[in-house]
N, C-alpha and C. Protein backbone atom coordinates (compact mmCIF):
# COMPACT_ATOMS: atom_id res chain seq x y z
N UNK A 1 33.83 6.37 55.47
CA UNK A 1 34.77 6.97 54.56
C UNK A 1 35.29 8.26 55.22
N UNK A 2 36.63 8.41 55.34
CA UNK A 2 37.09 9.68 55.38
C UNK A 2 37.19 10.62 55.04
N UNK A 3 36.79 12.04 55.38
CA UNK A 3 37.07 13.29 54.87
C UNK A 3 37.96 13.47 53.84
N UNK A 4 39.13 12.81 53.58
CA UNK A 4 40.46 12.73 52.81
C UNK A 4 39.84 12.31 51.80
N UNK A 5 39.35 10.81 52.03
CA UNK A 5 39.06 10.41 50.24
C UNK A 5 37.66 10.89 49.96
N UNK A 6 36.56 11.31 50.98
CA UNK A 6 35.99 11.90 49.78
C UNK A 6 35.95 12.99 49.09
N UNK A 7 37.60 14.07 49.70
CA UNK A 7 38.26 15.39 48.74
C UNK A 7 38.89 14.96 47.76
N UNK A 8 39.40 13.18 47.93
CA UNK A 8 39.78 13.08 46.41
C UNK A 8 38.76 12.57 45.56
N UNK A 9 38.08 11.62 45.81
CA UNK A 9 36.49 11.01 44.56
C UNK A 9 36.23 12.38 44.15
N UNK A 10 35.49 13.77 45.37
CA UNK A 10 34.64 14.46 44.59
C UNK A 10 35.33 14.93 43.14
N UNK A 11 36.82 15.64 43.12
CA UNK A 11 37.41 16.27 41.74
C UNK A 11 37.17 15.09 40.71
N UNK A 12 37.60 13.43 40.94
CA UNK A 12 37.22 12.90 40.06
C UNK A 12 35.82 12.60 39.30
N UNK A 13 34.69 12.26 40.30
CA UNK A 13 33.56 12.67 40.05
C UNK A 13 33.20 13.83 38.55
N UNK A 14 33.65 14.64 39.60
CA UNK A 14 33.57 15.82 38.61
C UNK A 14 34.33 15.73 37.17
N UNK A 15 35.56 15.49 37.08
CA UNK A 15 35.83 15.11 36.00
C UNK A 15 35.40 14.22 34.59
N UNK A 16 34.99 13.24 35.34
CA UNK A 16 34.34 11.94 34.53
C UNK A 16 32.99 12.59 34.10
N UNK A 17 32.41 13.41 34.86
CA UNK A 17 31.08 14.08 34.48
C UNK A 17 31.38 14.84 33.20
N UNK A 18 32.48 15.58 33.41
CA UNK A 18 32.31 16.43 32.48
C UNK A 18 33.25 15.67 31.16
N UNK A 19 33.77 15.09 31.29
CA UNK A 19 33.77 14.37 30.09
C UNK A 19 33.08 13.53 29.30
N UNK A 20 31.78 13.12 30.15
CA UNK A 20 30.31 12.37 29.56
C UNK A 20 29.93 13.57 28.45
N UNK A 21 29.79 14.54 29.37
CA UNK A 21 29.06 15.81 28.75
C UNK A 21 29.57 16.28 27.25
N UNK A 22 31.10 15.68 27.13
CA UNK A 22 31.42 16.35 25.77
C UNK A 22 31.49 14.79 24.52
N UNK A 23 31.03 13.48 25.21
CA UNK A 23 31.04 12.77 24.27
C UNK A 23 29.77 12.61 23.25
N UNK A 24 29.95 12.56 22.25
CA UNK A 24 29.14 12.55 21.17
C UNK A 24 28.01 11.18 21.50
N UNK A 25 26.80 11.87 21.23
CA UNK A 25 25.65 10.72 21.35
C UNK A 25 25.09 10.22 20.09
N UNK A 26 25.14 9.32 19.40
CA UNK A 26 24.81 8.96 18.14
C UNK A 26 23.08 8.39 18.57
N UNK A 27 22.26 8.91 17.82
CA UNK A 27 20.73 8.19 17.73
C UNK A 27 20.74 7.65 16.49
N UNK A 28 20.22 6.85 16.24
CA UNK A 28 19.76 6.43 14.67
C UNK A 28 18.57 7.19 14.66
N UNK A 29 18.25 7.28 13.25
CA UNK A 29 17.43 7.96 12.37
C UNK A 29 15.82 7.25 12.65
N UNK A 30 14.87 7.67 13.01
CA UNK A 30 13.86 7.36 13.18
C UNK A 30 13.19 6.68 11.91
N UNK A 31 13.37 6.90 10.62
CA UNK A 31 12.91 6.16 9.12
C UNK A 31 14.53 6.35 9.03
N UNK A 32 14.71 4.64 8.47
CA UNK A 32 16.10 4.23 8.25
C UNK A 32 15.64 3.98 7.09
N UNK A 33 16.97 4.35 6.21
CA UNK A 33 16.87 4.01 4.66
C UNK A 33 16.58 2.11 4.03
N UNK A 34 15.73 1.91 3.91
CA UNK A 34 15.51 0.06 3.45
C UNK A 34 16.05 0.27 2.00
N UNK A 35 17.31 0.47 1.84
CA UNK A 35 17.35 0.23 0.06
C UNK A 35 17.53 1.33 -0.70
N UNK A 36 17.24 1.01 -2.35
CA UNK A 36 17.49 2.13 -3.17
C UNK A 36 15.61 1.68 -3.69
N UNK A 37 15.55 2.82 -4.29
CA UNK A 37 14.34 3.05 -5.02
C UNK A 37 14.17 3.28 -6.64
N UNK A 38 14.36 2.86 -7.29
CA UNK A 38 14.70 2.28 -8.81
C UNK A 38 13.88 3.77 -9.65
N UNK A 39 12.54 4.27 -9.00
CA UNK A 39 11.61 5.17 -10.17
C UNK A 39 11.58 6.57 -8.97
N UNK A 40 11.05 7.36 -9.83
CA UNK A 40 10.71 8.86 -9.07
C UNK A 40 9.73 8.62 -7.62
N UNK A 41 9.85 10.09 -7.14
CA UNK A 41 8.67 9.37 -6.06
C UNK A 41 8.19 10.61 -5.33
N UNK A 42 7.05 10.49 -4.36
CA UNK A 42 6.50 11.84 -4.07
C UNK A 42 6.91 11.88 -2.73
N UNK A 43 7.53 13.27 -2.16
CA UNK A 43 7.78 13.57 -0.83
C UNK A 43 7.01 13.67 0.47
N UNK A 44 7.43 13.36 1.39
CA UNK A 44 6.06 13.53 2.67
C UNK A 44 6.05 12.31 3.40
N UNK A 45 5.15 12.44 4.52
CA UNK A 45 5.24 11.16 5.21
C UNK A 45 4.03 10.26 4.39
N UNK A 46 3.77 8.96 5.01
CA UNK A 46 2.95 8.14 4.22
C UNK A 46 1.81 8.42 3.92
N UNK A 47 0.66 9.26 5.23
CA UNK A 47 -0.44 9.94 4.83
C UNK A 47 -0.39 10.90 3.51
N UNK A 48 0.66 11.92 4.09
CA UNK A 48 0.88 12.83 2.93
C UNK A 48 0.99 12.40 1.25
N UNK A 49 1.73 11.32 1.49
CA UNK A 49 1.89 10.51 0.45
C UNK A 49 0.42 9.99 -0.39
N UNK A 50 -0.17 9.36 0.82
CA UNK A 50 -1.49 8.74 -0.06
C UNK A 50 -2.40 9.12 -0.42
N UNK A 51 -2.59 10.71 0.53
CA UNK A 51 -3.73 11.86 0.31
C UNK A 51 -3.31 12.70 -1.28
N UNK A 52 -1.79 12.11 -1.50
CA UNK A 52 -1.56 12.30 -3.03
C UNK A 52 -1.85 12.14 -3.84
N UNK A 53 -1.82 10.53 -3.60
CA UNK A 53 -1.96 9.74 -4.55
C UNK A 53 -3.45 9.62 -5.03
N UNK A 54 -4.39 9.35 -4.24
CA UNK A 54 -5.54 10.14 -4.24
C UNK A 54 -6.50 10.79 -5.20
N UNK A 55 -5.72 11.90 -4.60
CA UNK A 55 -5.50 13.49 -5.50
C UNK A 55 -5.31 13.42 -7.20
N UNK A 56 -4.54 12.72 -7.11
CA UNK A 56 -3.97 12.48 -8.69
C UNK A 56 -5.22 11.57 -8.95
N UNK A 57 -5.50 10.80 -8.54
CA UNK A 57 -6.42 9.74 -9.18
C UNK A 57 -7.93 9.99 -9.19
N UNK A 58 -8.21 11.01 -8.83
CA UNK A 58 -9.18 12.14 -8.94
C UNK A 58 -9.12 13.10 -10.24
N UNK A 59 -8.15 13.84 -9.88
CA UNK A 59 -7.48 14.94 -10.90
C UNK A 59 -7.58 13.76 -12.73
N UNK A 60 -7.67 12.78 -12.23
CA UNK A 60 -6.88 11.52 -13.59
C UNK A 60 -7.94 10.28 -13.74
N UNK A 61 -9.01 10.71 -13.78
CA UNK A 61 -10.24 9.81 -13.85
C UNK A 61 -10.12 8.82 -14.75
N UNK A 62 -10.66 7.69 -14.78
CA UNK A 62 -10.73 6.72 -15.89
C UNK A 62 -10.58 5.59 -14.77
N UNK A 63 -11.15 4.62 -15.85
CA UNK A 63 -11.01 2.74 -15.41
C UNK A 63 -9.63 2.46 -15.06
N UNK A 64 -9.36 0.88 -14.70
CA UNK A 64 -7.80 0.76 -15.27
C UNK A 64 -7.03 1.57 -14.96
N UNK A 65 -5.96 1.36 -15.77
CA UNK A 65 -4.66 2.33 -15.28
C UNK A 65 -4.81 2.90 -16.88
N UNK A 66 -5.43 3.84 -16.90
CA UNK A 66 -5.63 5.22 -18.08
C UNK A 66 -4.06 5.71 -17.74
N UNK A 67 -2.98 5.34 -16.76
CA UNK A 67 -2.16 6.68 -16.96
C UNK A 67 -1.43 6.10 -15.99
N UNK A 68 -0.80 4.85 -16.07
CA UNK A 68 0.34 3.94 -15.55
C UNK A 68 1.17 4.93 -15.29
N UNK A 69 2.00 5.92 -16.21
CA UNK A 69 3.32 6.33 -16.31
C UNK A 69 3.33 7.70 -14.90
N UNK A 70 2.04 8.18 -14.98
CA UNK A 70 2.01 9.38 -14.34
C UNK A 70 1.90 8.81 -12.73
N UNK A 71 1.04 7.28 -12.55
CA UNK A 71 0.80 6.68 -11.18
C UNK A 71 2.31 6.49 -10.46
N UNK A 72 3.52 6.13 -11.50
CA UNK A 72 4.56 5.80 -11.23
C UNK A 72 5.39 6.38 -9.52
N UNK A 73 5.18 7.80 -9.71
CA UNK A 73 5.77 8.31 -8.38
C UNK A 73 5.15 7.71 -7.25
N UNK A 74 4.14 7.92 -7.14
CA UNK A 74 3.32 7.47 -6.22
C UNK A 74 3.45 5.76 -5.39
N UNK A 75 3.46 4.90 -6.50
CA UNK A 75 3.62 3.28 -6.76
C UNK A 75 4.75 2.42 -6.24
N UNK A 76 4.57 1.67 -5.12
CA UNK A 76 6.31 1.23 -4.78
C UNK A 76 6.72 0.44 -6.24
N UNK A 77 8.22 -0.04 -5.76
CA UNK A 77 8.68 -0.89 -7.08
C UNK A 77 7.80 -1.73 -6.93
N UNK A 78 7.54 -2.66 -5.86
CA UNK A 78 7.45 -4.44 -6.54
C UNK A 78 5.67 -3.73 -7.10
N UNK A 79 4.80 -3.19 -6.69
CA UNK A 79 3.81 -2.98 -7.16
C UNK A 79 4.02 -2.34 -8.39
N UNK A 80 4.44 -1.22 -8.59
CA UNK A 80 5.09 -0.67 -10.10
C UNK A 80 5.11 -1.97 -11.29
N UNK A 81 5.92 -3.03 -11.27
CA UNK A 81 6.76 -4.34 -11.27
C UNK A 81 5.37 -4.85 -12.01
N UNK A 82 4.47 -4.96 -10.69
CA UNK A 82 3.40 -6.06 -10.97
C UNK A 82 2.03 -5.88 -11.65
N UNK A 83 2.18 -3.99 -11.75
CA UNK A 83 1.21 -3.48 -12.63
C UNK A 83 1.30 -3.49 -14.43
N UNK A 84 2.76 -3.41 -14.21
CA UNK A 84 3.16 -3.51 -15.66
C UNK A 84 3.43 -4.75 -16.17
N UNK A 85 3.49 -6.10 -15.66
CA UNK A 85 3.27 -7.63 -16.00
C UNK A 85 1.80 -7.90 -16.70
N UNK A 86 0.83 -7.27 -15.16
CA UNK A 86 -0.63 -7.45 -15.66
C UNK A 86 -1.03 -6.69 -16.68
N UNK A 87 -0.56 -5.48 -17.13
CA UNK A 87 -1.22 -4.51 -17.80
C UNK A 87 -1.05 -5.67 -19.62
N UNK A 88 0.44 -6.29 -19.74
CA UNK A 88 1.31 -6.68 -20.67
C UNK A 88 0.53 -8.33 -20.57
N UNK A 89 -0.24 -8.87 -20.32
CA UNK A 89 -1.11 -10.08 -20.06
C UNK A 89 -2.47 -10.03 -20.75
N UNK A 90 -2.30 -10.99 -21.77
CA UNK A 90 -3.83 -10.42 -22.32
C UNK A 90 -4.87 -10.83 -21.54
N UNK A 91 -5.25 -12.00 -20.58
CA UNK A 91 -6.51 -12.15 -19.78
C UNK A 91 -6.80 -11.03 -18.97
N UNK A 92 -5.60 -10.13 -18.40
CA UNK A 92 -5.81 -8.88 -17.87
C UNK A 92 -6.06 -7.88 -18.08
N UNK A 93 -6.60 -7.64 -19.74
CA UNK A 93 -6.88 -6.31 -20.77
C UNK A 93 -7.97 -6.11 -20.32
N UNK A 94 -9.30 -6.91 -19.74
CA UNK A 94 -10.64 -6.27 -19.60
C UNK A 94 -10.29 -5.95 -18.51
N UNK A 95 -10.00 -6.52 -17.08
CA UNK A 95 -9.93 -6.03 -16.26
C UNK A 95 -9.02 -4.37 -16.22
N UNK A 96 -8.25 -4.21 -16.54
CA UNK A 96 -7.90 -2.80 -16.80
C UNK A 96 -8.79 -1.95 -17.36
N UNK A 97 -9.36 -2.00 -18.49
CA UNK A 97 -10.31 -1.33 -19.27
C UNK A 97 -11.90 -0.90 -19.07
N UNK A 98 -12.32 -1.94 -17.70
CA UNK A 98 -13.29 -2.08 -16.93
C UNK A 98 -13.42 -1.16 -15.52
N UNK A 99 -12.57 -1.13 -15.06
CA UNK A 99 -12.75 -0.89 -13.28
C UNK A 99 -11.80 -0.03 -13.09
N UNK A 100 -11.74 0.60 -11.97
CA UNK A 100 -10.69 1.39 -10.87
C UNK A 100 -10.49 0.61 -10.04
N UNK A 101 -9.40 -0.21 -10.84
CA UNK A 101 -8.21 -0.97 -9.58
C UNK A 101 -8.15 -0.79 -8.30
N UNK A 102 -8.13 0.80 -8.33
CA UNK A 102 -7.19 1.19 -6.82
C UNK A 102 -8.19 1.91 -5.57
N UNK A 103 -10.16 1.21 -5.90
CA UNK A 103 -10.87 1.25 -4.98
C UNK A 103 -11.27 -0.05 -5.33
N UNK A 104 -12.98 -0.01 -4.26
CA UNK A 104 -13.50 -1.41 -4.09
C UNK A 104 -14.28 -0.93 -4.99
N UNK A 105 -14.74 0.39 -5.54
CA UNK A 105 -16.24 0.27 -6.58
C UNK A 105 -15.43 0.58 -8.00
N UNK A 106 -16.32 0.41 -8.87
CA UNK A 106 -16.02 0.19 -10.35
C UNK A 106 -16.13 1.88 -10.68
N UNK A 107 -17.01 2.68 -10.27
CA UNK A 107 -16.70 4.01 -10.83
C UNK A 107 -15.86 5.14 -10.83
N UNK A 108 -15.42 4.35 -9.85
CA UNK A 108 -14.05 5.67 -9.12
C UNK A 108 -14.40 6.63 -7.79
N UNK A 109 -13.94 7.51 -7.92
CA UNK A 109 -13.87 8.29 -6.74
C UNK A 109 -14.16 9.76 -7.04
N UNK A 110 -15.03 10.44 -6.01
CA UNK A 110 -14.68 12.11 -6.39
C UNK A 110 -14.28 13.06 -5.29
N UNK A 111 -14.06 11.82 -4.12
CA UNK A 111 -13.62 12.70 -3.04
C UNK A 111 -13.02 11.55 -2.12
N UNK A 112 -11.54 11.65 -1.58
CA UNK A 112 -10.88 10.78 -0.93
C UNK A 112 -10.20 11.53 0.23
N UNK A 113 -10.43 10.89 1.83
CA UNK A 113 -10.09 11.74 3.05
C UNK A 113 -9.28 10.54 3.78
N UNK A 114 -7.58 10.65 3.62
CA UNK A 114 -6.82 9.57 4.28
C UNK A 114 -6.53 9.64 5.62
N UNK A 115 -6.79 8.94 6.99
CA UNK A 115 -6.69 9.17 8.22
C UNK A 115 -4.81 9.25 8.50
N UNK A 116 -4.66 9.98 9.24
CA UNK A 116 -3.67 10.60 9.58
C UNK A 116 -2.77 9.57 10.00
N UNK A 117 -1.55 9.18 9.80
CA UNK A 117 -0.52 8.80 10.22
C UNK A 117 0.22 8.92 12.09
N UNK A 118 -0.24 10.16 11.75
CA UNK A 118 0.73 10.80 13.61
C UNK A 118 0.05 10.06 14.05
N UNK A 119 -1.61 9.65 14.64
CA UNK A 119 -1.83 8.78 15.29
C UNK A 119 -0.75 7.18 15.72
N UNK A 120 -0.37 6.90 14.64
CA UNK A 120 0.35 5.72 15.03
C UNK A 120 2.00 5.39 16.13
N UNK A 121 1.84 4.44 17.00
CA UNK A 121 3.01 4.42 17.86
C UNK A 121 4.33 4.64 17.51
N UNK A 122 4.40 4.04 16.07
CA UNK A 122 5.41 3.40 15.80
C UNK A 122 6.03 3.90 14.85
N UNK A 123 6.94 5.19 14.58
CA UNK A 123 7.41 5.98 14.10
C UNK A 123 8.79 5.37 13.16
N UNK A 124 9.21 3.91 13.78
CA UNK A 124 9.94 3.70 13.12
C UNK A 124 9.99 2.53 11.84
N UNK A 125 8.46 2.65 11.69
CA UNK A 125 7.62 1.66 10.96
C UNK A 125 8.08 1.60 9.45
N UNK A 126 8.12 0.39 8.76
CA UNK A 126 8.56 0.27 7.63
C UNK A 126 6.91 -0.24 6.39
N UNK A 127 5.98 -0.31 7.00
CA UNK A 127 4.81 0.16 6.40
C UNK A 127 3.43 -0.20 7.41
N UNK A 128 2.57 0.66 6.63
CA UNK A 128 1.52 1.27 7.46
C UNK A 128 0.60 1.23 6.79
N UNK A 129 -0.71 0.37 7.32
CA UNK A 129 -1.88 0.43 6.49
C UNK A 129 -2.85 2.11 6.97
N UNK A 130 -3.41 2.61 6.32
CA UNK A 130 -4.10 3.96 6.52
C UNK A 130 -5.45 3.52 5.80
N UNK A 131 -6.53 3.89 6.75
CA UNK A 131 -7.22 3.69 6.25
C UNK A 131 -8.28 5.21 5.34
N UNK A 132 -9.11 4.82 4.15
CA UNK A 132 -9.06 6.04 3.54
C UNK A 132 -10.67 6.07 3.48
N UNK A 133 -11.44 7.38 3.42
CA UNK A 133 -12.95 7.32 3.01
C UNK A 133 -13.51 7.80 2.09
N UNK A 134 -13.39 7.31 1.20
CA UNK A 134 -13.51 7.07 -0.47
C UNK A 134 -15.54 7.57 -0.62
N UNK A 135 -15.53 8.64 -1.51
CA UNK A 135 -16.93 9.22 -1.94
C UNK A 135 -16.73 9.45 -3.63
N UNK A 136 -17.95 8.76 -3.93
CA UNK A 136 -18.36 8.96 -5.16
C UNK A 136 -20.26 9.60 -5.01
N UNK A 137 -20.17 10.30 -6.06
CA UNK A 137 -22.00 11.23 -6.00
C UNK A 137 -22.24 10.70 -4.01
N UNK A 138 -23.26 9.82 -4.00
CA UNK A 138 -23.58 9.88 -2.65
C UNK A 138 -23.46 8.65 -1.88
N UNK A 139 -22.68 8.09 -2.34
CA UNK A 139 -22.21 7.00 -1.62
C UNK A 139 -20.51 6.63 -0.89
N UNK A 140 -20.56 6.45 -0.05
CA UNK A 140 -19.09 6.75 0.67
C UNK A 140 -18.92 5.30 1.22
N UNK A 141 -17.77 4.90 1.06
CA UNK A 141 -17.24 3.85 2.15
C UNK A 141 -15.61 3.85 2.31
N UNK A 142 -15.12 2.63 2.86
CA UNK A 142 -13.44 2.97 3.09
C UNK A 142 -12.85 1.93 2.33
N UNK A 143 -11.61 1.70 2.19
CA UNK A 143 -11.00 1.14 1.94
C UNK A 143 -9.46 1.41 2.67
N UNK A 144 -8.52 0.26 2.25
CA UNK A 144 -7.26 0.83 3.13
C UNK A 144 -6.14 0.64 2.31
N UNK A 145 -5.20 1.43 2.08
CA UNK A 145 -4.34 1.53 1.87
C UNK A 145 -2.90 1.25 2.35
N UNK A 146 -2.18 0.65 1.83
CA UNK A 146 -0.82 0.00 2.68
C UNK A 146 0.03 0.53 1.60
N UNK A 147 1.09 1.65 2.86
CA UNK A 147 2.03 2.54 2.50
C UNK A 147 3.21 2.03 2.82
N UNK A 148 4.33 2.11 2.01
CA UNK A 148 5.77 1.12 2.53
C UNK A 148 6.78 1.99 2.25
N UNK A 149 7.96 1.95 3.17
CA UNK A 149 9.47 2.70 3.17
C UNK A 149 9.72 2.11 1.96
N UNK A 150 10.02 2.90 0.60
CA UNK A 150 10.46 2.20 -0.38
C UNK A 150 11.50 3.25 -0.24
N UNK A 151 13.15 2.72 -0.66
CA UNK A 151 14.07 3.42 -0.05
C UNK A 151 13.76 4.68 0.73
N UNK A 152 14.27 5.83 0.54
CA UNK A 152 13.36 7.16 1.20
C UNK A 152 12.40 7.55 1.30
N UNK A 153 11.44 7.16 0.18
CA UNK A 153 10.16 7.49 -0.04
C UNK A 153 9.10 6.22 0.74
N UNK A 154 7.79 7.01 1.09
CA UNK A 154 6.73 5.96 1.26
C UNK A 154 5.85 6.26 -0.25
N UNK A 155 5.00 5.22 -0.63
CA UNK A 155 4.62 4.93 -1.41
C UNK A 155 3.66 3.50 -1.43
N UNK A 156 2.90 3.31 -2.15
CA UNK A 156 1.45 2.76 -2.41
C UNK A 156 1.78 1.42 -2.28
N UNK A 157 1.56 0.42 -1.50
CA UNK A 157 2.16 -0.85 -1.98
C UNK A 157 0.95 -1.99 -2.55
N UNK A 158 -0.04 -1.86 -1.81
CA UNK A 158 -1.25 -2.46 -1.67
C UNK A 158 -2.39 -1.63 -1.77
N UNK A 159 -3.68 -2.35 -2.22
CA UNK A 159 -5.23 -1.46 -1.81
C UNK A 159 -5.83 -2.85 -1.21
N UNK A 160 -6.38 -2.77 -0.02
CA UNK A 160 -7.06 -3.79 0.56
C UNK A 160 -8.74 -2.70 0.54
N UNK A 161 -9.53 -4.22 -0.24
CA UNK A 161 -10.41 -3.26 -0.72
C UNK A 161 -11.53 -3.79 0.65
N UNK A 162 -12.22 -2.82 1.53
CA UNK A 162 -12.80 -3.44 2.18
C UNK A 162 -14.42 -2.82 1.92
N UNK A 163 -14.77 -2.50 0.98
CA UNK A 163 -16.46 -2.31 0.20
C UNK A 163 -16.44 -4.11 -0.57
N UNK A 164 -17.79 -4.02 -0.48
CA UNK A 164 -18.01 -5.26 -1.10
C UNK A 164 -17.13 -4.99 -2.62
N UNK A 165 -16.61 -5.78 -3.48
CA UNK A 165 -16.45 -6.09 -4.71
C UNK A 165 -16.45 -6.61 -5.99
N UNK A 166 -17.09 -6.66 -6.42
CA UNK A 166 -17.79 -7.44 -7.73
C UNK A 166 -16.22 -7.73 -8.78
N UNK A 167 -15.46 -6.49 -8.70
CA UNK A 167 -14.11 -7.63 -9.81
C UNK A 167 -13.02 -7.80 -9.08
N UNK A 168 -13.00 -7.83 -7.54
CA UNK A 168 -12.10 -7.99 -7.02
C UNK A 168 -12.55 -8.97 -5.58
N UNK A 169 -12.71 -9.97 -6.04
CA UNK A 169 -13.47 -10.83 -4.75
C UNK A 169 -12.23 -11.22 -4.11
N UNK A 170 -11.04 -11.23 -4.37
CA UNK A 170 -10.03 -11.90 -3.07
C UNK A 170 -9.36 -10.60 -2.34
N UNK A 171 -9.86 -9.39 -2.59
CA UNK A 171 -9.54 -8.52 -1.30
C UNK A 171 -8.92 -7.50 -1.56
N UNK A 172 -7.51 -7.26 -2.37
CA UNK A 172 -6.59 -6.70 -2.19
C UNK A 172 -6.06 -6.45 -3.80
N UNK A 173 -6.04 -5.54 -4.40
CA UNK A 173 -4.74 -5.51 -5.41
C UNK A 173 -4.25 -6.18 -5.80
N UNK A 174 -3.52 -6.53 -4.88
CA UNK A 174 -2.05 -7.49 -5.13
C UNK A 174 -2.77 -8.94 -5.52
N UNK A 175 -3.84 -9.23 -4.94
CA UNK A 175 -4.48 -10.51 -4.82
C UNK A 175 -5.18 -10.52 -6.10
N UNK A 176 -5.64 -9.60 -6.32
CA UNK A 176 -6.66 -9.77 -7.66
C UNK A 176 -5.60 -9.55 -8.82
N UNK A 177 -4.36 -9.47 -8.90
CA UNK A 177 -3.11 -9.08 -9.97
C UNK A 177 -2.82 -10.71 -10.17
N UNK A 178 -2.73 -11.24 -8.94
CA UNK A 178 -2.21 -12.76 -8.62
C UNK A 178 -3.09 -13.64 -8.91
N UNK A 179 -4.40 -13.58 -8.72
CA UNK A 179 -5.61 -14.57 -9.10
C UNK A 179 -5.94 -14.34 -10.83
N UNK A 180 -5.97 -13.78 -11.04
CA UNK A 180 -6.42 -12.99 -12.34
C UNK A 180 -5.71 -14.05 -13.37
């Protein structure tokens, strides 16, 4: 190549560079909106979220759902949906009135520690099981929790109960709502 053309490439070079430099770079949003979200809901990422939810269900002791309306923020829709079918089912009145649904033991909880979220790769995840370590007086075990992009919010979708279970022998929430 000659001296000549490469005094003309370099100005173009240069040009084309600097017009990269002023074009706009669009990223998408790392949590993309899945939808609208029909009920209220609590802010934070999904840990934050479930170390909430938690919280409240501590703060809000009782069997059953003692307090459906207040769980609401917390609760995605289709679970929301499927708590209020079962609650409205009469074979499902003892089971409410009996147990804490939303562990594997029947007495509840007096201290709940949800493992952290940042650990996970996948930032652009549309739900995330977390697993949680659930203490009552002196006995502790885990269970896990599955948190879901419900439009903006994450929120409760599932309890996969992994302590043995006496009223919940097929595993999960959702499963014992469905078998029931």
């Amino acid at each position: 190549m000659k001296r000549s053309e490469r005094a003309l490439i370099a100005p173009c070079v240069l040009l084309l560079s600097a017009c990269a430099a002023f074009t706009p770079v669009t990223v998408p949003p790392a949590y993309k909106d899945n939808g609208v979200r029909v009920g209220p809901c609590v802010s934070g990422g999904p840990d934050s979220v479930a170390q909430q939810f938690y919280h409240y269900r501590i703060t809000h002791p009782g069997p059953g759902l003692n307090n459906l309306a207040g769980l609401r923020p917390y609760l995605s829709d289709a679970l929301w949906r499927r708590l209020q079918a079962a609650q409205r089912a009469p074979q499902m009145h003892s089971l409410f009135l009996q147990n804490d649904l939303f562990t594997s033991r029947t007495g509840g909880i007096d201290a709940a520690r949800v493992s952290s979220a940042s650990t996970l790769p996948n930032t652009d995840a549309r739900n995330i099981p977390l697993r949680v370590t659930l203490t009552r007086g002196n006995q502790q075990w885990q269970d896990e929790v599955l948190m879901v992009r419900d439009g903006k919010c994450w929120s409760v979708d599932d309890v996969r109960y992994l302590a043995p279970s006496v009223f919940a022998p097929s595993g999960s929430l959702r499963l014992s709502l469905e078998n029931r």
